[in-house]
Protein backbone atom coordinates (compact mmCIF):
# COMPACT_ATOMS: atom_id res chain seq x y z
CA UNK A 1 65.47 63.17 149.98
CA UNK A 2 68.91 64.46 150.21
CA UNK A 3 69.86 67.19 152.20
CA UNK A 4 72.28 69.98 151.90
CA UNK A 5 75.18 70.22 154.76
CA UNK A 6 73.93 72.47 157.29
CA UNK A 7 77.21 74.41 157.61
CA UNK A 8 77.35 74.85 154.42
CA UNK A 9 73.99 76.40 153.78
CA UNK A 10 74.64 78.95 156.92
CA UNK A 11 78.32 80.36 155.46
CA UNK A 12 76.58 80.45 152.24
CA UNK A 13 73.50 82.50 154.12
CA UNK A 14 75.84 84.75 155.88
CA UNK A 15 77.86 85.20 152.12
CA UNK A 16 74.31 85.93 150.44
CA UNK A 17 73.50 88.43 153.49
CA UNK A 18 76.48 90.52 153.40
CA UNK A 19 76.74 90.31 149.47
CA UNK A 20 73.29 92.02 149.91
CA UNK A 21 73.87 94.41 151.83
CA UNK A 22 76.92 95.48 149.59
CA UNK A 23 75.19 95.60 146.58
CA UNK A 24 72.78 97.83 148.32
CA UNK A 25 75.55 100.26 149.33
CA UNK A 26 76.94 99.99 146.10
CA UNK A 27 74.31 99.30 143.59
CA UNK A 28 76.60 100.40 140.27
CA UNK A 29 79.52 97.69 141.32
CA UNK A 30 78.37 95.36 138.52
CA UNK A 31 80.83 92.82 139.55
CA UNK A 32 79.58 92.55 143.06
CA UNK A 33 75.74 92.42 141.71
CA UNK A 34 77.73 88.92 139.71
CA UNK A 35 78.83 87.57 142.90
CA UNK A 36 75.91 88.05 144.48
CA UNK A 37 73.44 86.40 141.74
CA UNK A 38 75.71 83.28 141.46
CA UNK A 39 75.39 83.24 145.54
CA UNK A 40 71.90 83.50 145.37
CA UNK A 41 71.68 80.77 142.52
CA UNK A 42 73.61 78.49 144.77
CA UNK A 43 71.04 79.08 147.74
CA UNK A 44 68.93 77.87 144.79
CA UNK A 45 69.98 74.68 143.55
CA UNK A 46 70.70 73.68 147.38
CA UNK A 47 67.50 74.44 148.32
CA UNK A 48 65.46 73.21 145.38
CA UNK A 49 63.82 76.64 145.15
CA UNK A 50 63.18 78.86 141.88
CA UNK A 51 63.51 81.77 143.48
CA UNK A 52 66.22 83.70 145.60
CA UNK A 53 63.64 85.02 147.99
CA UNK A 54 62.44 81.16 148.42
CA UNK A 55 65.44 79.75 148.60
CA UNK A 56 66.46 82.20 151.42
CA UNK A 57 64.03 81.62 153.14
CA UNK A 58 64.09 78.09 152.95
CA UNK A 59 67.76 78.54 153.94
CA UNK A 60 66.48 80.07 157.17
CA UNK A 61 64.78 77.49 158.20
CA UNK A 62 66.93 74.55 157.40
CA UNK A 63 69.35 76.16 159.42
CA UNK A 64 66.92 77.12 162.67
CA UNK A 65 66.29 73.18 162.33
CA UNK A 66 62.79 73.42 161.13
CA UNK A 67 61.45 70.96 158.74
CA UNK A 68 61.51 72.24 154.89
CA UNK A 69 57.76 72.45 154.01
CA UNK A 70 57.12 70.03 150.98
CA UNK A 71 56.56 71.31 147.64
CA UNK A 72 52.21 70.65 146.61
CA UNK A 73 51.79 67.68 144.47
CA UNK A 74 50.89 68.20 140.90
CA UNK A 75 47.40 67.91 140.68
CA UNK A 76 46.36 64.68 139.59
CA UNK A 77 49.79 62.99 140.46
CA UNK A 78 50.29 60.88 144.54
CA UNK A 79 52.57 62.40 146.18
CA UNK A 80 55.99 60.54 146.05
């Protein structure tokens, strides 16, 4: 499996963070709410997640060095 850069997934942690935390302050800025979806997308896609909340927090621990847990096989399909 290939993995992400781990610098890369931290600045892009930090970005999501603080894009958070100004879309709290300023919910009505529609423009940052943008920036801070296509952040949280990107968290995504790195991190094989569907969700922002999942990929964050598989972000977290990529970057604390802790192995990713592995996604459950499909029932009735081996595991790869």
């Amino acid at each position: 499996m290939l993995l992400p850069d781990r610098n890369t997934v931290d600045r892009l942690l930090r970005h999501y963070r603080a894009q958070e935390r100004t879309v709290l302050a300023r919910p009505w800025d529609l423009s940052a709410r943008r920036r801070f979806e296509d952040t949280a997308y990107t968290l995504c896609v790195l991190m094989g997640e569907r969700t922002a909340r999942e990929a964050v927090l598989a972000a977290e621990r990529y970057v604390a060095g802790t192995r990713p847990v592995s996604p459950p096989a499909l029932e009735g399909l081996p595991r790869a």
